[in-house]
Protein backbone atom coordinates (compact mmCIF):
# COMPACT_ATOMS: atom_id res chain seq x y z
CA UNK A 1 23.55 -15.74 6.55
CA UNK A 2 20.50 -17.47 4.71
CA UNK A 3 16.88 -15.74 4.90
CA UNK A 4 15.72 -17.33 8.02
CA UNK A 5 18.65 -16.44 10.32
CA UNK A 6 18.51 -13.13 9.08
CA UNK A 7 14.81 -12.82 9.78
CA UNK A 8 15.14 -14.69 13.38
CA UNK A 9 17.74 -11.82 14.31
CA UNK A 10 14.96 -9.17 13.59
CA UNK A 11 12.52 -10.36 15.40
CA UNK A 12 14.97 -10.62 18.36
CA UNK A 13 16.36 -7.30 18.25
CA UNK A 14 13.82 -5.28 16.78
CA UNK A 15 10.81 -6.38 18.32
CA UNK A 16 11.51 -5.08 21.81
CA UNK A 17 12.81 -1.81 20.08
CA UNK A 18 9.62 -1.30 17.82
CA UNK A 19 7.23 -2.02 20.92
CA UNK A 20 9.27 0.34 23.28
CA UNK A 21 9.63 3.21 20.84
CA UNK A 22 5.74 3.06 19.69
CA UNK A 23 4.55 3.04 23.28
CA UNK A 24 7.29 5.41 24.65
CA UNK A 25 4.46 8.45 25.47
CA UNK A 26 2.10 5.76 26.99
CA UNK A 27 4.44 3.29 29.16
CA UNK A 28 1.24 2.95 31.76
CA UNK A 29 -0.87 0.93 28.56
CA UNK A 30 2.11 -1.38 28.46
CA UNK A 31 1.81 -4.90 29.84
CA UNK A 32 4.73 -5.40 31.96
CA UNK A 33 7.01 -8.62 31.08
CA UNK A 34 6.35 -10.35 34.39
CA UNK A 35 2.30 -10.40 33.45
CA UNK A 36 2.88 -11.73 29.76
CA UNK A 37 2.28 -15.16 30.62
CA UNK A 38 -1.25 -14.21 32.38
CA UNK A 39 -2.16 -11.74 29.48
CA UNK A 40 -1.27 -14.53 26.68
CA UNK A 41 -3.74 -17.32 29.04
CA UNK A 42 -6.48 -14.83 29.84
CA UNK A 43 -6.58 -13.43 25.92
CA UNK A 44 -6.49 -16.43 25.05
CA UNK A 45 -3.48 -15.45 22.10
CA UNK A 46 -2.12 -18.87 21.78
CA UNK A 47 -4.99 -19.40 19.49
CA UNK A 48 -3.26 -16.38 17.37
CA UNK A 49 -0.26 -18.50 17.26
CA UNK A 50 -2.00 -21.43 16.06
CA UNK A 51 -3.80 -19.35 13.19
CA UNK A 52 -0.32 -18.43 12.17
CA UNK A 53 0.63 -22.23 12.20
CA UNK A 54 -2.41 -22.81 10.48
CA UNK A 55 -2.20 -20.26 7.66
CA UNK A 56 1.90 -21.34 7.08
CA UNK A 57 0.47 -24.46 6.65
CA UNK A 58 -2.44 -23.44 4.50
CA UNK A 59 -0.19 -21.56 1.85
CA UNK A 60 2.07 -24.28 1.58
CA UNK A 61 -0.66 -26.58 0.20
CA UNK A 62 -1.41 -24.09 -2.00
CA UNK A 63 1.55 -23.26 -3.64
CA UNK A 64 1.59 -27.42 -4.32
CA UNK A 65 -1.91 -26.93 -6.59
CA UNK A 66 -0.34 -23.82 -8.64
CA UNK A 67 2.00 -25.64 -10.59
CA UNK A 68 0.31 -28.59 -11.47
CA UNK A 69 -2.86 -26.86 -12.44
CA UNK A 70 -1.10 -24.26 -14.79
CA UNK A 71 -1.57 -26.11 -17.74
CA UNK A 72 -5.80 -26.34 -17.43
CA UNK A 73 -5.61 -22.75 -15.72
CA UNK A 74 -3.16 -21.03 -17.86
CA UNK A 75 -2.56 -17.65 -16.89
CA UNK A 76 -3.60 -13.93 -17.38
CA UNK A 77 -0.42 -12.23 -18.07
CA UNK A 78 -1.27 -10.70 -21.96
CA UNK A 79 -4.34 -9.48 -20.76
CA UNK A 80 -2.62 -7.10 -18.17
CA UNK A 81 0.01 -6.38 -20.37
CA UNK A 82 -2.22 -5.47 -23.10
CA UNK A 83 -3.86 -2.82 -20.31
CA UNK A 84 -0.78 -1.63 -19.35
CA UNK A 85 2.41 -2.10 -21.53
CA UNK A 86 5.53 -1.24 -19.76
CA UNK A 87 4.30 1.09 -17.31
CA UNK A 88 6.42 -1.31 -14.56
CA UNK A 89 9.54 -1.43 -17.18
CA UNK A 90 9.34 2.78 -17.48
CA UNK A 91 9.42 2.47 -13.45
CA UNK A 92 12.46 0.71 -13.12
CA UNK A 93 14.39 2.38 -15.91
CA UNK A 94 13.91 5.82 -14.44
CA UNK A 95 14.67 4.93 -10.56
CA UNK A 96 17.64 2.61 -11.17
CA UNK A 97 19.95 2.40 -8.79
CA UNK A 98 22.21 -0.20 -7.38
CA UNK A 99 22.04 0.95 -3.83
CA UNK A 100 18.10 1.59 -3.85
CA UNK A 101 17.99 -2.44 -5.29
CA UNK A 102 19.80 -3.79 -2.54
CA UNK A 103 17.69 -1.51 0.12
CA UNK A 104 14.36 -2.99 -1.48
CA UNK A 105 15.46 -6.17 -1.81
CA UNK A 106 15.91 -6.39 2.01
CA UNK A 107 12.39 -4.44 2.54
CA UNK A 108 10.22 -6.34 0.07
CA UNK A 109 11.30 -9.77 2.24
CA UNK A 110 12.22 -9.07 5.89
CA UNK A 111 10.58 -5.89 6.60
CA UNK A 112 7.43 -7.19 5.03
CA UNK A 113 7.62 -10.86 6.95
CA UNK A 114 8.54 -8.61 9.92
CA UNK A 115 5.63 -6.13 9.74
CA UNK A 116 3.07 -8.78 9.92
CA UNK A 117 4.52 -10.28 12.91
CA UNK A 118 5.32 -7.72 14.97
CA UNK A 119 2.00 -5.65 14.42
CA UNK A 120 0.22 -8.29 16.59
CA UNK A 121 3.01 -8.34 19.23
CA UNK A 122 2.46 -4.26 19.21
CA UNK A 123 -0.86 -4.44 19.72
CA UNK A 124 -0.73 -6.77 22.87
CA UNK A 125 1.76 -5.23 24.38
CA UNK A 126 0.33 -2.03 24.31
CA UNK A 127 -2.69 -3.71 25.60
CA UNK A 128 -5.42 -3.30 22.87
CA UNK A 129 -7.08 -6.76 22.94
CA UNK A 130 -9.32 -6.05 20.06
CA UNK A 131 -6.71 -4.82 17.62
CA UNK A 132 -4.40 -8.27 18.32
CA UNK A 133 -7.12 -10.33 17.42
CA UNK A 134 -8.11 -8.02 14.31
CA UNK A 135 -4.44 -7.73 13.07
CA UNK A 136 -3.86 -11.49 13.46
CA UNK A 137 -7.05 -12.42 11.77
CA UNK A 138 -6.05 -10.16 8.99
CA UNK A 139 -2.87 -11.98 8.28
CA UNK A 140 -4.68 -15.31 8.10
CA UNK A 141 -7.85 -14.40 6.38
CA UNK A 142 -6.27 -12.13 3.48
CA UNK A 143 -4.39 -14.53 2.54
CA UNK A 144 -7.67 -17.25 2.66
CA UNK A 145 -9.04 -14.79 0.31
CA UNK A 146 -6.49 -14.25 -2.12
CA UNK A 147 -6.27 -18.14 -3.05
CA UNK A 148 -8.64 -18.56 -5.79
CA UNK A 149 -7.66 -15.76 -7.34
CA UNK A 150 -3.52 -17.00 -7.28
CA UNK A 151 -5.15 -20.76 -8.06
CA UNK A 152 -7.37 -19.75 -11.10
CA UNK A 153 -6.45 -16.36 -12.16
CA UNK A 154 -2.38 -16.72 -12.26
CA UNK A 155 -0.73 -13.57 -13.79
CA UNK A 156 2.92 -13.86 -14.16
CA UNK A 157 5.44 -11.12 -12.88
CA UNK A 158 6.34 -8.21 -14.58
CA UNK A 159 9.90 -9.18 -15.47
CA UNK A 160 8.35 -13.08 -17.26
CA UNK A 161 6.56 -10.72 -19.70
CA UNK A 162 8.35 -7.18 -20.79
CA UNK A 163 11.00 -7.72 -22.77
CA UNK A 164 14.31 -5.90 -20.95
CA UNK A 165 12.93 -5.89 -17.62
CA UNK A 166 15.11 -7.33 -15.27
CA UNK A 167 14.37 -9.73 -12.06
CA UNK A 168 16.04 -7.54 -9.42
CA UNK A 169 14.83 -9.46 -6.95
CA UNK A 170 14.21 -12.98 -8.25
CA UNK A 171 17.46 -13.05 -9.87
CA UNK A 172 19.91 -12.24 -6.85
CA UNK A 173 21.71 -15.23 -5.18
CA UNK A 174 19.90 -16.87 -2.52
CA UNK A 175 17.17 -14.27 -2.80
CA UNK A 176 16.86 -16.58 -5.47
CA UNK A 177 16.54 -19.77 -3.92
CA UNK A 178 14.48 -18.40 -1.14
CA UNK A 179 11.76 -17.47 -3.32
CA UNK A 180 11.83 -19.95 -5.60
CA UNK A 181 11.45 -22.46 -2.75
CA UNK A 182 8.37 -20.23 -1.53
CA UNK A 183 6.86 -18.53 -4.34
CA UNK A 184 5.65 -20.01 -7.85
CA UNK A 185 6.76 -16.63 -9.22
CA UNK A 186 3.09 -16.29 -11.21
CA UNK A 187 0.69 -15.17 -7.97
CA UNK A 188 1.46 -11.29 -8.99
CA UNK A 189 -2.46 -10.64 -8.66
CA UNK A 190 -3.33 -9.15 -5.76
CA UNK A 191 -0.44 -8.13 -4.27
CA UNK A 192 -0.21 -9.73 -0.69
CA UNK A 193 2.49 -6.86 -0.04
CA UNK A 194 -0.11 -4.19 -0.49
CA UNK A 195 -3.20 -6.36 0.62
CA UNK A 196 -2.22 -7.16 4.31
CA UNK A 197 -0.78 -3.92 5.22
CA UNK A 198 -3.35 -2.04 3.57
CA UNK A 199 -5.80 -4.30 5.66
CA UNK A 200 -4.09 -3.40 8.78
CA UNK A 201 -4.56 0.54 7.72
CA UNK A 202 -8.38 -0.23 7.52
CA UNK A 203 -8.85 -2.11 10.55
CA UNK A 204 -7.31 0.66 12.42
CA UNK A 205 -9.64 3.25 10.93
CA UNK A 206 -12.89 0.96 11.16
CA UNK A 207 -11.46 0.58 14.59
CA UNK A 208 -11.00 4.27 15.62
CA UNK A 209 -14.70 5.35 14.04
CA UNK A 210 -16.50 2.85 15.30
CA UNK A 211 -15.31 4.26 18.61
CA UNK A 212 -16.53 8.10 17.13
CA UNK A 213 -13.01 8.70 17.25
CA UNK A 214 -10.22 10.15 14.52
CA UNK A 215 -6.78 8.57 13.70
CA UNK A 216 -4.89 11.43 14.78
CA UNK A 217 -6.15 11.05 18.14
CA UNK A 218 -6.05 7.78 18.72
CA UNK A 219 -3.20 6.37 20.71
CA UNK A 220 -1.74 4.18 18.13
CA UNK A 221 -1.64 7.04 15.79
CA UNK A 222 2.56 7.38 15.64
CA UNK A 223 2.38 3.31 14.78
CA UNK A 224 -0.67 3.87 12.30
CA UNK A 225 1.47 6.23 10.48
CA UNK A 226 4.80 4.01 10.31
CA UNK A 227 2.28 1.26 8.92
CA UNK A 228 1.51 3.43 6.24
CA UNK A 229 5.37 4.52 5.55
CA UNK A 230 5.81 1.48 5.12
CA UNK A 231 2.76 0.62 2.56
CA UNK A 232 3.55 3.26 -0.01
CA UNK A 233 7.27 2.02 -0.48
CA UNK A 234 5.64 -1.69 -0.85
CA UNK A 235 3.92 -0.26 -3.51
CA UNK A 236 6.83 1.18 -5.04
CA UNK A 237 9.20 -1.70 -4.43
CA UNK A 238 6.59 -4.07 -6.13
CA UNK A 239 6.91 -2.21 -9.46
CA UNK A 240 10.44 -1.36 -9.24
CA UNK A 241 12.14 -4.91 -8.50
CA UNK A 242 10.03 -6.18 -11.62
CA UNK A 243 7.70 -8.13 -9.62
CA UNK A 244 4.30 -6.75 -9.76
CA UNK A 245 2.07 -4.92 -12.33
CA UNK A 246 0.36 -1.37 -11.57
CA UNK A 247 -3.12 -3.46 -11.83
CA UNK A 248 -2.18 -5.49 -8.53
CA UNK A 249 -2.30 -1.71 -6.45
CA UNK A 250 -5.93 -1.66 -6.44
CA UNK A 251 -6.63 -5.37 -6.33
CA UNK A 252 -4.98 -5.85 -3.43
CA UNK A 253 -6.47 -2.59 -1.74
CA UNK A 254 -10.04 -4.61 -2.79
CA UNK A 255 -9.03 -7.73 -1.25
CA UNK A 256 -7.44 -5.69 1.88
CA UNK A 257 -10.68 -3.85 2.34
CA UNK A 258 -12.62 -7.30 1.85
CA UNK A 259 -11.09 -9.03 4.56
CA UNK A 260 -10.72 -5.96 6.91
CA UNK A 261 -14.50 -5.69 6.71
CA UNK A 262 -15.14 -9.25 7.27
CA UNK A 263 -12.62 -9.21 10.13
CA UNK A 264 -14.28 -5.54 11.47
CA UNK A 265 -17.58 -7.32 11.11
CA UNK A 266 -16.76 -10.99 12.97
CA UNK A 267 -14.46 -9.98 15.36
CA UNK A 268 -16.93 -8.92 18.43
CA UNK A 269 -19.10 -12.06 17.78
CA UNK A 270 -15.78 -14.00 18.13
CA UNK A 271 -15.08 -12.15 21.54
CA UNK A 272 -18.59 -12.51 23.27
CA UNK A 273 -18.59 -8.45 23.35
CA UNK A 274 -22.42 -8.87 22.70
CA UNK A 275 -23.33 -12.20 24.19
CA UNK A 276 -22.65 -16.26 23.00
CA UNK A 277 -21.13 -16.33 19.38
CA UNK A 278 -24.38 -17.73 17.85
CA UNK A 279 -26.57 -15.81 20.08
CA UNK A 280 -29.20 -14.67 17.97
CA UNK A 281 -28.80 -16.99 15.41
CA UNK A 282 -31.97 -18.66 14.23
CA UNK A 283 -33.39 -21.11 11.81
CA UNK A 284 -34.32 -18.44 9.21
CA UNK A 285 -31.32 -16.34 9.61
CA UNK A 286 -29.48 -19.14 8.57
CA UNK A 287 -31.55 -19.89 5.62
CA UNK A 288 -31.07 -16.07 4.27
CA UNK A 289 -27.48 -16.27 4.75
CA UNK A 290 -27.13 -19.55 2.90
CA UNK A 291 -29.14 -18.33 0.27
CA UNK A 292 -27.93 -14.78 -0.64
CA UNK A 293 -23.51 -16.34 0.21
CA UNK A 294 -24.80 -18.67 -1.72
CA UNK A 295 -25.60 -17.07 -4.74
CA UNK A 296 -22.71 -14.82 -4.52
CA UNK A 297 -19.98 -18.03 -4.33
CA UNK A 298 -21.86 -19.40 -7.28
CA UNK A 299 -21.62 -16.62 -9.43
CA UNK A 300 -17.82 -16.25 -8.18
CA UNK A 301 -17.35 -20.33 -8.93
CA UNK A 302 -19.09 -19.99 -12.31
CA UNK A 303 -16.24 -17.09 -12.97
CA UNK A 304 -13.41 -19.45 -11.55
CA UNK A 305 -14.67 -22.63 -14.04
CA UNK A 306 -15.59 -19.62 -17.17
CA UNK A 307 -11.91 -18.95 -16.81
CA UNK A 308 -10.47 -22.66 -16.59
CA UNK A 309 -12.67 -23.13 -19.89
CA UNK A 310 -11.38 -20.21 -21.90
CA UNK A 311 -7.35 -21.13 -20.66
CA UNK A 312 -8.19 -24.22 -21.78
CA UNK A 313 -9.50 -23.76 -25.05
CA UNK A 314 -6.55 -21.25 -26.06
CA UNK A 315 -3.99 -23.82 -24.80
CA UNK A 316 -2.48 -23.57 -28.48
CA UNK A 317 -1.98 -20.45 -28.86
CA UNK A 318 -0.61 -19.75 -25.25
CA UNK A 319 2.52 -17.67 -24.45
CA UNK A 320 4.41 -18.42 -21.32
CA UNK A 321 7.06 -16.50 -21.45
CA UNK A 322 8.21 -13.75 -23.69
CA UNK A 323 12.21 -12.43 -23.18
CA UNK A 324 14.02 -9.70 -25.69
CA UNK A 325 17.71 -9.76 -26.90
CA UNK A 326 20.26 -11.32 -23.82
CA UNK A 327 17.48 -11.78 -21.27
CA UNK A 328 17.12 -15.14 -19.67
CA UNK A 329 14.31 -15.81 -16.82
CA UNK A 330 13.36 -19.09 -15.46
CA UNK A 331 10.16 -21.49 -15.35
CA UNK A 332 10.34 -23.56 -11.60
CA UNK A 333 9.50 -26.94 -11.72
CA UNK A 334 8.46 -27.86 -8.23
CA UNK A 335 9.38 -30.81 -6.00
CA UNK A 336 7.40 -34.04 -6.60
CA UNK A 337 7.44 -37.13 -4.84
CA UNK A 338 9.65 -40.19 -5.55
CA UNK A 339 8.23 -42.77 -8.39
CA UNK A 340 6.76 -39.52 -9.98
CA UNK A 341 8.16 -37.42 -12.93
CA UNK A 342 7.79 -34.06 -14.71
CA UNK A 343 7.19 -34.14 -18.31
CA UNK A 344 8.56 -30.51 -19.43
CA UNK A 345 7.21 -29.21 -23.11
CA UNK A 346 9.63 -26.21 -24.30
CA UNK A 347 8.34 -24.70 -27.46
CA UNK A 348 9.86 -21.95 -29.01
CA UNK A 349 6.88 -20.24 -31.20
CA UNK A 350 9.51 -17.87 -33.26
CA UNK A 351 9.80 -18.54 -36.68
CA UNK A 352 13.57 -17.99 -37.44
CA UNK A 353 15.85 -17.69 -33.56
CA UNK A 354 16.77 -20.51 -31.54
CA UNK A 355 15.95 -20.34 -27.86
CA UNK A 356 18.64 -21.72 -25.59
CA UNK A 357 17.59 -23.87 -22.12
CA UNK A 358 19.48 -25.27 -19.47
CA UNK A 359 17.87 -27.51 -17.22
CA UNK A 360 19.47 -27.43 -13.39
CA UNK A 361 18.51 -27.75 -9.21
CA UNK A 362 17.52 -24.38 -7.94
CA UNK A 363 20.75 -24.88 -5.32
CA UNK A 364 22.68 -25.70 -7.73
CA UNK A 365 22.04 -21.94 -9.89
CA UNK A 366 23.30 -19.94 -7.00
CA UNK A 367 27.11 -19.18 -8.83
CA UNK A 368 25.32 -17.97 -12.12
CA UNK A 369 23.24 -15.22 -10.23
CA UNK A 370 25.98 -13.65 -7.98
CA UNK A 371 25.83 -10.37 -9.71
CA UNK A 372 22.09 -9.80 -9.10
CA UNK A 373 21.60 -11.00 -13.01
CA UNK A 374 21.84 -14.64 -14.68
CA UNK A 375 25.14 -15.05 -15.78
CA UNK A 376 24.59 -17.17 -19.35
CA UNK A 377 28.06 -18.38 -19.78
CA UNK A 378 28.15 -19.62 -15.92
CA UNK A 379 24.73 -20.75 -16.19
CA UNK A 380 25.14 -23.38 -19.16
CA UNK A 381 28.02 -25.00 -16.76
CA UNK A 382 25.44 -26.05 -14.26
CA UNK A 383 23.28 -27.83 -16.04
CA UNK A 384 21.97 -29.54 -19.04
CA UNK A 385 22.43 -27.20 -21.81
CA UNK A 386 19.82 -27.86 -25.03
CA UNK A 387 19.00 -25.55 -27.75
CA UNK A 388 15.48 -25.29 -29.38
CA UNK A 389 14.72 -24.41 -32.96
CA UNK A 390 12.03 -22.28 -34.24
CA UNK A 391 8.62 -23.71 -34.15
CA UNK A 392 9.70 -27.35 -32.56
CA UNK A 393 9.12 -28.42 -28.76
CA UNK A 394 11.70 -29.46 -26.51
CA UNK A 395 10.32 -32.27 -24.22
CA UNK A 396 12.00 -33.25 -21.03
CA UNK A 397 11.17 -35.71 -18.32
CA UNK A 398 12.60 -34.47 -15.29
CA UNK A 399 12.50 -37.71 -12.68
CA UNK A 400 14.77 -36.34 -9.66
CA UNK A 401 11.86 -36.36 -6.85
CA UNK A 402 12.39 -33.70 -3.53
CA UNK A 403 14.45 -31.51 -5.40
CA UNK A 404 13.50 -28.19 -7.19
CA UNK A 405 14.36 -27.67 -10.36
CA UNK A 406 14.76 -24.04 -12.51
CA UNK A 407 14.24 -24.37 -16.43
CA UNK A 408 16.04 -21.46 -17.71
CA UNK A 409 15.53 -19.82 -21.04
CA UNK A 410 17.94 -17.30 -22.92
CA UNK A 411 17.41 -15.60 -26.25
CA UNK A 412 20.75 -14.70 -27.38
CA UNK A 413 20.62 -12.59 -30.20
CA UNK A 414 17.49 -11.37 -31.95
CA UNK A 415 17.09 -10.62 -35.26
CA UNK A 416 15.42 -7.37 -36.45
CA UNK A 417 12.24 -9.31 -37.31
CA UNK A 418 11.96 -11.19 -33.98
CA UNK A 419 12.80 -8.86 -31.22
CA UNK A 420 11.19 -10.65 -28.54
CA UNK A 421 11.34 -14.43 -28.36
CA UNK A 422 7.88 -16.34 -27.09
CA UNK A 423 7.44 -19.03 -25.50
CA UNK A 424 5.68 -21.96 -24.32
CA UNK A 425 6.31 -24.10 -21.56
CA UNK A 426 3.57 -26.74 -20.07
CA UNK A 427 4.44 -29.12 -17.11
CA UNK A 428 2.78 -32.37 -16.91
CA UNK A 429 2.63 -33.21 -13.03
CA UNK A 430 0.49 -35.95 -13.66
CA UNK A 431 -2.13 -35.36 -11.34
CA UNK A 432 -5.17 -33.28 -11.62
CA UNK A 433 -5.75 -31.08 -8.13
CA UNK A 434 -8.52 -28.97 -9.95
CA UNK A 435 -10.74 -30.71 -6.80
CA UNK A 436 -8.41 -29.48 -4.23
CA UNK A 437 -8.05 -25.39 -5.21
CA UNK A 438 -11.68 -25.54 -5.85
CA UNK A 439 -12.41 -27.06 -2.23
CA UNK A 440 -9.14 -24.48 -0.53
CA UNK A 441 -11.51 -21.42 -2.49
CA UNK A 442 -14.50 -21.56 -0.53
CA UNK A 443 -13.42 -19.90 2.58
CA UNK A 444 -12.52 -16.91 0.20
CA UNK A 445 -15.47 -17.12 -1.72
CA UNK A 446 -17.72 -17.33 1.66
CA UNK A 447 -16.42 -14.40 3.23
CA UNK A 448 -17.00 -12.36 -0.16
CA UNK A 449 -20.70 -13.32 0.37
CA UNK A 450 -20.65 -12.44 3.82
CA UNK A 451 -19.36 -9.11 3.78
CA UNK A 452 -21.70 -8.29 0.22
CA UNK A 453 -24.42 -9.55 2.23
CA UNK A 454 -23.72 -7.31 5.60
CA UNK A 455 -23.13 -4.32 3.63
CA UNK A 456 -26.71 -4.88 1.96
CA UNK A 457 -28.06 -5.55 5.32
CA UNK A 458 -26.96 -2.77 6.97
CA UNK A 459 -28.12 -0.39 4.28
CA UNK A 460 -31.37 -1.61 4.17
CA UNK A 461 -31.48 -0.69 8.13
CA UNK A 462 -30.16 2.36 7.81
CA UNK A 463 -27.24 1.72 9.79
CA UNK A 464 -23.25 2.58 8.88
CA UNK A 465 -21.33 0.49 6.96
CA UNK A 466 -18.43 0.79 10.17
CA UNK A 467 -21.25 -0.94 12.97
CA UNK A 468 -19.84 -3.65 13.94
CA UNK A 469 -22.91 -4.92 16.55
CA UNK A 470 -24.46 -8.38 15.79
CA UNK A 471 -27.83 -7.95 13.79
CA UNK A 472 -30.23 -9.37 16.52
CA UNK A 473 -28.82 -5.79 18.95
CA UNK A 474 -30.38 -3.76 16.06
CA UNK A 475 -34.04 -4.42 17.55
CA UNK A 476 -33.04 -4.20 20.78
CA UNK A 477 -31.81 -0.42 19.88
CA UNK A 478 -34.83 0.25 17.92
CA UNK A 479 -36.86 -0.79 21.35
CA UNK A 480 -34.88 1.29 23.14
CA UNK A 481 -35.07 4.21 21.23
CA UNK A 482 -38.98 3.76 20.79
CA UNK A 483 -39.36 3.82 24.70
CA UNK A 484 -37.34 7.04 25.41
């Protein structure tokens, strides 16, 4: 069975068993199957099914920029590395197990594709109108926000970098192809598995204190708490398949807590709770709100172009890739359209070992990685096979449009001076999209000013950081108060 079939079958069998298990001590908040039609009009939820249309779409055009603006925006990966060493590698070497891998494998994919779906289907069948529309949100907007940072700040995964790490995930059959076809295998920072379901943890508890309420006692406590299971072995599964660094943890709790705040925030203004959307909305509200999210994407967009400057300057003394004695990883080389071409540069920067490449269509790899590792031997029967020697560049033109291709490297055996083989790889796609990820980073760098600018706000009136009412129902309190 390939990924999507597999997926399709949980959502048919499992979502009717997570909503009737979760809701199994309140059956009178359900919404009966007859009335789903009425609730999904009235709610208005088809416009949640075209966000999740929209935001499928949206990361699709993404993942088009990242390859083809890796060679202006480098990446980030010595910098973590040089933070953290082997931290991940330690991780894996002390948990390793062959059943655990395959258990992970299956949770990092289809429980996490699964989790975000069927949290908003929870939610409206249980009949909680505002969580649906803050859970759905979340999905769409986290992922809004984490673009420039995947566009312009590309770190590569854990198993690219440390030398003996292995690709548990990435390098298993058509796990493989699945996420090859869907992942540039360099957006490691934030993590997207810790960011959304950490976002859905803080929703809930914005949610439930806004109301002067506690988790424990709130009805959606026993589904709170399986949310949360399920976010601590993310975390572990992200270090342990070699995918993600320790750093991403906390960066994607920030960008979780960014857009659960901006969702927390925006959400009763979206649902009329307090009147017409722009109700209250004036000529010099909008002025301070342009100025101060102003500033704050500026100084964001001046970090963005600082960082495309300094990748660009060190462009000769970049490392791609670094492997140790018998690993081999991959570089994807994304589809392109037909009268177009790939020019591949391959340089190996050691001075005295000969790096080994083989040039094939992802499909195509799917023999040499039946054993959850690459397979050299099978792997050079694939392909085209070329050797590099030390400090020379292999170029390539790769002119077969539609069709993904892997380029994958193997350092056979090392020498006691060169442990680790480096190198460089840089993919000419011939076309600059530096206009595009800059224009696709402005919703995320918006709703960074927004929610700066509505914690500052609400400090200055004394008011929580959890209230959720629209600014102009702040005077009407204060009136209110002043006359009792």
């Amino acid at each position: 069975m390939d990924p999507y079939d597999i997926m399709m079958g949980m959502i048919l069998v499992l979502t009717p068993i997570i909503c009737w298990f979760f809701t199994r001590h309140q059956p009178g908040e359900r919404i009966p199957w007859r009335k789903w039609a009425e609730e999904f009009h009235t709610k208005r939820y088809y416009l949640h099914a075209m966000g999740y249309i929209v935001i499928i779409r949206w990361k699709s055009i993404t993942d088009k920029l990242n390859e083809p603006m890796k060679t202006r925006t480098g990446h980030w990966t010595d910098w973590v590395y040089g933070v953290e060493g082997e931290f991940t590698k330690w991780v894996q070497d002390v948990f390793r197990n062959d059943a655990l891998t395959e258990f992970l494998n299956f949770h990092y994919l289809f429980v996490y594709l699964f989790l975000i779906y069927v949290t908003t289907v929870y939610f409206a069948f249980s009949g909680d109108r505002d969580m649906t529309d803050k859970v759905t949100l979340n999905y769409l907007l986290i992922y809004a926000l984490a673009v420039p940072y995947y566009l312009f700040f590309n770190v590569e995964v854990t198993s690219s970098w440390i030398p003996g790490m292995d690709a548990l995930l990435y390098h298993e059959g058509w796990y493989t192809v699945f996420y090859a076809l869907h992942d540039p295998l360099d957006n490691a920072v934030p993590s997207l598995h810790v960011a959304i379901p950490f976002g859905i943890l803080m929703l809930n508890y914005l949610h439930v204190k806004q109301q002067g309420g506690t988790l424990r006692e709130w009805r959606h406590w026993p589904y709170h708490f399986f949310v949360l299971v399920n976010t601590i072995l993310f975390i572990f599964t992200i270090l342990y398949l070699g995918i993600h660094w320790f750093i991403d943890i906390p960066l994607g709790i920030l960008i979780g807590s960014i857009g659960a705040l901006f969702i927390h925030h925006l959400q009763p203004r979206l649902r009329n709770d307090f009147g017409p959307v722009f109700k209250g909305i004036g000529r010099e509200k909008v002025r301070r709100h342009i100025l101060v999210e102003g500033i704050v994407m500026l100084v964001l967009l001046t970090c963005m172009m600082m960082a495309v400057n300094y990748q660009e300057e060190g462009i000769d003394e970049r490392v791609s890739f670094r492997l140790g004695e018998g690993d081999s990883t991959f570089e994807i080389v994304q589809k392109f359209d037909p009268g177009s071409m790939v020019q591949s540069n391959i340089s190996n920067l050691n001075q005295d070992s000969t790096l080994e490449i083989v040039v094939v269509m992802v499909e195509t790899s799917v023999p040499a990685m039946e054993t959850g590792e690459i397979d050299w031997n099978v792997m050079k029967t694939l392909g085209d096979h070329y050797t590099v020697a030390p400090q020379t560049t292999l170029s390539l033109n790769i002119t077969s449009p539609k069709i993904y291709h892997f380029i994958v490297m193997h350092y056979d055996e090392a020498s006691e001076d060169e442990p680790v083989m480096e190198v460089r790889i840089l993919n000419d796609y011939g076309d600059d999209k530096m206009g595009q990820a800059m224009f696709l980073s402005l919703p995320s760098l918006w709703m960074t000013g927004f929610v700066v600018y509505r914690l500052y706000r609400l400090k200055k009136e004394g008011r929580s950081w959890i209230d959720s009412t629209p600014s102009y129902v702040w005077a009407s309190s204060e009136v209110l108060d002043e006359e009792a």
